[in-house]
Protein backbone atom coordinates (compact mmCIF):
# COMPACT_ATOMS: atom_id res chain seq x y z
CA UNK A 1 9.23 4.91 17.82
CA UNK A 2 9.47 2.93 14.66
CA UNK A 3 7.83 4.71 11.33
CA UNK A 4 7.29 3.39 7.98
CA UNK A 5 7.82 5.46 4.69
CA UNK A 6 6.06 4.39 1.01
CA UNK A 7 3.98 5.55 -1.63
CA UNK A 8 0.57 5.52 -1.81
CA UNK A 9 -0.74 2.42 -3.70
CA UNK A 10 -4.37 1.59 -5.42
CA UNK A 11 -5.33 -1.22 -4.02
CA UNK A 12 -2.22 -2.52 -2.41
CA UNK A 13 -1.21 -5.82 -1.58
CA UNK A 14 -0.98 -7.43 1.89
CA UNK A 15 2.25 -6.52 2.72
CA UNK A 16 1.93 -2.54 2.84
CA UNK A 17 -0.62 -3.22 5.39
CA UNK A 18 1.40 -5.60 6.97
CA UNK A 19 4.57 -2.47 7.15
CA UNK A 20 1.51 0.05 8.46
CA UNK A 21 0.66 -2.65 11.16
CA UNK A 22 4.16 -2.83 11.99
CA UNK A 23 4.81 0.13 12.66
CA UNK A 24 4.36 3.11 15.20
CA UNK A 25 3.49 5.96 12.47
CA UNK A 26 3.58 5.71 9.08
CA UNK A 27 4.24 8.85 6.47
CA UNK A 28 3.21 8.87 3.22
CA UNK A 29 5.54 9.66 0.04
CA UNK A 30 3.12 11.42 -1.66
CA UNK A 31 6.23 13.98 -3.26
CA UNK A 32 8.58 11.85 -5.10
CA UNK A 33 8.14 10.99 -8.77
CA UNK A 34 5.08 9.09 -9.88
CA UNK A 35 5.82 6.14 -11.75
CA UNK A 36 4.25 4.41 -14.94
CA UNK A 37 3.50 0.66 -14.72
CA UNK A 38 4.29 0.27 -11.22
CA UNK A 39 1.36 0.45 -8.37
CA UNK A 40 0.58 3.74 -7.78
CA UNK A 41 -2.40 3.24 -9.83
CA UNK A 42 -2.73 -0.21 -10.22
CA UNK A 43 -3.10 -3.85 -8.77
CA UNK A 44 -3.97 -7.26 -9.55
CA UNK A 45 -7.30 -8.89 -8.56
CA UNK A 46 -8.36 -12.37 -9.57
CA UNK A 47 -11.30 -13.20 -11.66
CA UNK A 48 -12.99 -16.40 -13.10
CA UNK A 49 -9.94 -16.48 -15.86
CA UNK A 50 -6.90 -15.89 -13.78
CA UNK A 51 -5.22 -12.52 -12.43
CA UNK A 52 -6.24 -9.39 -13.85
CA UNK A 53 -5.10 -6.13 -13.69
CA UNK A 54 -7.54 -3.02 -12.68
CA UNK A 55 -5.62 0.21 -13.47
CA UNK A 56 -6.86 4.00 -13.05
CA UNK A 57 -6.41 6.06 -16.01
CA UNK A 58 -4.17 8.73 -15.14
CA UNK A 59 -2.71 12.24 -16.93
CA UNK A 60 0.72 13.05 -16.33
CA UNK A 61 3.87 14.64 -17.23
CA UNK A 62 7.31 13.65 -16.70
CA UNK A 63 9.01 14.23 -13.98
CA UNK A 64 5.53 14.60 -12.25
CA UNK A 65 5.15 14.38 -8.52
CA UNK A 66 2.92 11.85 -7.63
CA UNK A 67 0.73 14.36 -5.40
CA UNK A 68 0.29 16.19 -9.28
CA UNK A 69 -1.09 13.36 -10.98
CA UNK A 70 -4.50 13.33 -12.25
CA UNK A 71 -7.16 10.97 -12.75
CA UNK A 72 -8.24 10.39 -16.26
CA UNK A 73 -12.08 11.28 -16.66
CA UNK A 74 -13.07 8.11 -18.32
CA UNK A 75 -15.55 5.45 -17.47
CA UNK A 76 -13.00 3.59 -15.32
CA UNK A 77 -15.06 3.22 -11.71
CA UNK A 78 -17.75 1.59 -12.92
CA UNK A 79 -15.88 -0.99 -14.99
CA UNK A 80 -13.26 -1.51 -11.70
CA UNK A 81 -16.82 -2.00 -9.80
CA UNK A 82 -18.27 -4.07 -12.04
CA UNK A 83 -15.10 -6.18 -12.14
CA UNK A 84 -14.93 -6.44 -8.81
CA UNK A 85 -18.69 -7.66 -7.95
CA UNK A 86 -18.66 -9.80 -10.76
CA UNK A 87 -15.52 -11.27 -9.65
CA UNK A 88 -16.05 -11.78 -5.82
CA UNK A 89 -20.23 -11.62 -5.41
CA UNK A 90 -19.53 -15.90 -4.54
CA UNK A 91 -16.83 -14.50 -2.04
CA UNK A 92 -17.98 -15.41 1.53
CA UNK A 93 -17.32 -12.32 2.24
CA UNK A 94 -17.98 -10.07 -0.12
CA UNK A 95 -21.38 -8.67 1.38
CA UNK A 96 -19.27 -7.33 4.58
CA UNK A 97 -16.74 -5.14 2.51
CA UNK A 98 -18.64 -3.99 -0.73
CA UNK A 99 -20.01 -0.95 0.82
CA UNK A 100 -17.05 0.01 2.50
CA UNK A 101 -15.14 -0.03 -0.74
CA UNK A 102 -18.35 1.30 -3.10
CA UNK A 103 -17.94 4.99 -2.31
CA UNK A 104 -14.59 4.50 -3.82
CA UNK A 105 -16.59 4.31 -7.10
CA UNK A 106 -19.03 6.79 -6.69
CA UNK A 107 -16.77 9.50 -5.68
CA UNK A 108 -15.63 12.03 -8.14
CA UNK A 109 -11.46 12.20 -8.03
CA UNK A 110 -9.27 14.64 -9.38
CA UNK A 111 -5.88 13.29 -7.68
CA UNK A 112 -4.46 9.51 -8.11
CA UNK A 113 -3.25 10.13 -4.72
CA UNK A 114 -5.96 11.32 -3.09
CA UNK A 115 -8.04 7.92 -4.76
CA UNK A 116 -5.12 5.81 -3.13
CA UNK A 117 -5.18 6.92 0.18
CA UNK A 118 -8.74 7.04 0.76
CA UNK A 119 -8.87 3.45 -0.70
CA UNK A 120 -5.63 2.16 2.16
CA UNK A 121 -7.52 4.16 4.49
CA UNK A 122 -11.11 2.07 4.38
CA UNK A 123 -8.87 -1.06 3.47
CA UNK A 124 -7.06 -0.46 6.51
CA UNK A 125 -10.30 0.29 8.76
CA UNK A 126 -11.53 -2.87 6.86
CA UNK A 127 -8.52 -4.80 8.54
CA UNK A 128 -8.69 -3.63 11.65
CA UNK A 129 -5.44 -1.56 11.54
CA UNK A 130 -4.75 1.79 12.67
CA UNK A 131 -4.37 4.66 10.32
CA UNK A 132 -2.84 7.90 10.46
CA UNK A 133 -0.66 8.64 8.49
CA UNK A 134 1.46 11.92 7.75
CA UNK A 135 2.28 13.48 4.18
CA UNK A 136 5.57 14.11 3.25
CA UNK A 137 4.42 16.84 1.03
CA UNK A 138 3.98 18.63 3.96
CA UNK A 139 7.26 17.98 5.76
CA UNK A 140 10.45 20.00 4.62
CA UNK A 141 12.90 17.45 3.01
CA UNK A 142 15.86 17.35 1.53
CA UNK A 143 15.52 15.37 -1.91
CA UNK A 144 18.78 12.94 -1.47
CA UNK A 145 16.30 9.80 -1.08
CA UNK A 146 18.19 8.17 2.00
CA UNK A 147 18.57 11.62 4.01
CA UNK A 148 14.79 12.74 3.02
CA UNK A 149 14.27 9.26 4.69
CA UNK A 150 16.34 10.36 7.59
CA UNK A 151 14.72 13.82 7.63
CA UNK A 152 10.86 12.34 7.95
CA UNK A 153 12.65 10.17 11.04
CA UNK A 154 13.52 13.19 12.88
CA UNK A 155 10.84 14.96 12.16
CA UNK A 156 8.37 12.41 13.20
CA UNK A 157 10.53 11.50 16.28
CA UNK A 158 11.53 7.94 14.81
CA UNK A 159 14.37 6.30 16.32
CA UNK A 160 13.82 3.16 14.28
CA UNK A 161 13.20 3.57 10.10
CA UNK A 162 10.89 0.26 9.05
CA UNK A 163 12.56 -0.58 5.42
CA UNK A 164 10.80 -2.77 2.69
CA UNK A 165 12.61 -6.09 1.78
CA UNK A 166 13.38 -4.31 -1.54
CA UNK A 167 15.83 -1.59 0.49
CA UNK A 168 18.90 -2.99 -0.22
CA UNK A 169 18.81 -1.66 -3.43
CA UNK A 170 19.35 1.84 -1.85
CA UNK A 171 19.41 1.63 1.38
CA UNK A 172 22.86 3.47 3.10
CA UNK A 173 23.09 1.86 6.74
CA UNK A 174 25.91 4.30 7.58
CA UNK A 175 24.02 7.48 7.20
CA UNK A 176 21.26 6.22 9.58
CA UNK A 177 23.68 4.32 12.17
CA UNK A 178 25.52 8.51 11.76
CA UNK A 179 22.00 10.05 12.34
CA UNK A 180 21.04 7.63 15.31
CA UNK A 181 18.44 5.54 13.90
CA UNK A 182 17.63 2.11 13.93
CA UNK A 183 16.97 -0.03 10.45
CA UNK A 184 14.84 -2.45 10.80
CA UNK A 185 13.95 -4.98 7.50
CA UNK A 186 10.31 -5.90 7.03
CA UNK A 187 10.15 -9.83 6.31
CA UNK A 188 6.78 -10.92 4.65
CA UNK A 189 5.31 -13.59 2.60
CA UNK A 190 2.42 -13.10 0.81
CA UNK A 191 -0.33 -15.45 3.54
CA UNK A 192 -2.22 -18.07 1.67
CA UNK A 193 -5.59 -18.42 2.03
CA UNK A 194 -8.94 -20.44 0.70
CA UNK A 195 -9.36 -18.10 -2.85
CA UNK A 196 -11.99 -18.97 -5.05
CA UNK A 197 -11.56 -19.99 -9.20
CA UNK A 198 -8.93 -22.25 -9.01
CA UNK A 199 -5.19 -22.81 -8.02
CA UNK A 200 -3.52 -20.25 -5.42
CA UNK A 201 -2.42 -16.76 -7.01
CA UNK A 202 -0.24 -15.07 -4.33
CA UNK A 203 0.24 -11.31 -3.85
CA UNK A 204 -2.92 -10.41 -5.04
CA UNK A 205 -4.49 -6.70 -3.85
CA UNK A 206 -5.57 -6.62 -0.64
CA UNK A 207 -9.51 -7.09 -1.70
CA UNK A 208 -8.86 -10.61 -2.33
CA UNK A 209 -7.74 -11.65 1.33
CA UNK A 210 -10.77 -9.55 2.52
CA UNK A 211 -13.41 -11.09 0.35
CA UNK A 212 -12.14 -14.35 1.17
CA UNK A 213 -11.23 -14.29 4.48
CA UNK A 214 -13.11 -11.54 6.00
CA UNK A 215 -12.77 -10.82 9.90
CA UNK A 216 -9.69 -13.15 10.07
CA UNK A 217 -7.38 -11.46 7.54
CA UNK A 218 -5.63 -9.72 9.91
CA UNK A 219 -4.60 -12.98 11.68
CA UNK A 220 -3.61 -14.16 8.67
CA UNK A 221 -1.65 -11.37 7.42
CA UNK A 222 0.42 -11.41 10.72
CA UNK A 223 1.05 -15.14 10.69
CA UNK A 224 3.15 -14.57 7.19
CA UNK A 225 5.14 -12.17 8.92
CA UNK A 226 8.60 -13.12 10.07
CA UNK A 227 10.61 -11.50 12.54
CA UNK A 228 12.16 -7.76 11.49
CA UNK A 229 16.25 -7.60 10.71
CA UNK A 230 17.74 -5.10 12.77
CA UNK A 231 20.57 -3.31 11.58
CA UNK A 232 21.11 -5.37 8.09
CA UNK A 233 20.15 -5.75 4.90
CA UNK A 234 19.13 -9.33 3.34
C-alpha cells in the first residue's frame, strides 16, 4: 500500500491531486504548525489582469496547529465568489463546476482546515478522484517530522511513503529503508492547457484546469505525471 502525507490546502494546485491520485490512502497533516504566506489558506487564480491571489482571512497564534486556526469573520466568501465568476463565467466550463464549489461560499466556517478539506474534497469529486482521507490529528505520533511520517505508515499499513518533489529537503531515507518502507518521489509538471486571458500561467489552483478543461482534466493531469523514483531523492 502506498499513502501520501500533506497539509490541507485552499484551493490547491494540480499536483496535490495528482499525489492523492497516486496513491492508495492519503492522511491529512492537519496537526503540525500552520504557516503564514504559504497555502494553507491561499492560492492563485487567474483573472482578466494576470494571476491573482484569493486568500482566507485567518486568526492565529504562534506556534498554532493548523487544526486551531480560525477563519476571520470578514466579508471574504463573497468577494472569493465574486472573483471567481467574474473571472471564469467565459470558461467553457464554468457552468459544470460553479455549484459544486458555491456551497463553499455560503457555508459558515469556523476552522481554515475544515474550509480546506471540504474544498479538496468537492475538487477531488469534481476530478473524478477518490477521497478518503485520514487525519493525523487523530493518529498518535511522535513529533520528530520523518518518524511521525513513519508512524502514519504503520499505522495506516503503508509499505510505500509517496514523498513530494520538495522532500529532499528533509527527507531521511535511512530511517524508512530501517522501518521497512518504500520511498517513492512524486514527479509532476504543472499540465498545460487552453486558459483563457492571455499567455499560459502554470501552477495555477486547481479551479483553473477545471473551468477550462472540464471532464478531461483528469487526463490531463495524469499525462504531466512522470514516472515515481523509488528509493532516491532528486
Amino acid at each position: 500500500m502506498r499513502v501520501a502525507v500533506h497539509q490541507p490546502q485552499y484551493l490547491p494546485w494540480p499536483g496535490l491531486f495528482d499525489k492523492i491520485d497516486h496513491a492508495d490512502g492519503f492522511v491529512v497533516l492537519d496537526n503540525v504548525q500552520y504557516q503564514k504566506n504559504e497555502w494553507q489558506n491561499r492560492n492563485r487564480i487567474k483573472t482578466p489582469q494576470g494571476w491573482q491571489w484569493l486568500t482566507v482571512p485567518v486568526h492565529y497564534t504562534f506556534p498554532q496547529p493548523l487544526r486551531e486556526v480560525r477563519v476571520a469573520e470578514t466579508d471574504w466568501q463573497r468577494t472569493h465568489w465574486r472573483t471567481l465568476t467574474q473571472s471564469y463565467c467565459k470558461a467553457p466550463h464554468f457552468d459544470r463546476y460553479a455549484p459544486l464549489l458555491e456551497p463553499l461560499y455560503t457555508t459558515r466556517w469556523t476552522y481554515l482546515a475544515d474550509l480546506a478539506l471540504a474544498g479538496m474534497e468537492r475538487l477531488a469529486s469534481a476530478l473524478g478522484i477518490r477521497w478518503a482521507p485520514r487525519l493525523a490529528s487523530e493518529m498518535s505520533l511522535t513529533e520528530e517530522p520523518n518518524q511521525r511520517l513513519i508512524d502514519i505508515c504503520r499505522q495506516v499499513g503503508a509499505d510505500h511513503y509517496l514523498a513530494g518533489s520538495g522532500s529532499r529537503h528533509y527527507l531521511n531515507l535511512a530511517a524508512f529503508e530501517a522501518a521497512g518502507i518504500s520511498v517513492d518521489v512524486q514527479q509532476f509538471s504543472p499540465p498545460v492547457y487552453p486558459q483563457l486571458y492571455g499567455p499560459f500561467e502554470p501552477a495555477l489552483s486547481v479551479v483553473d484546469l477545471l473551468f477550462n478543461c472540464g471532464p478531461d482534466s483528469l487526463s490531463r493531469l495524469r499525462a504531466s505525471r512522470g514516472a515515481l523514483l523509488e528509493g532516491r531523492l532528486p
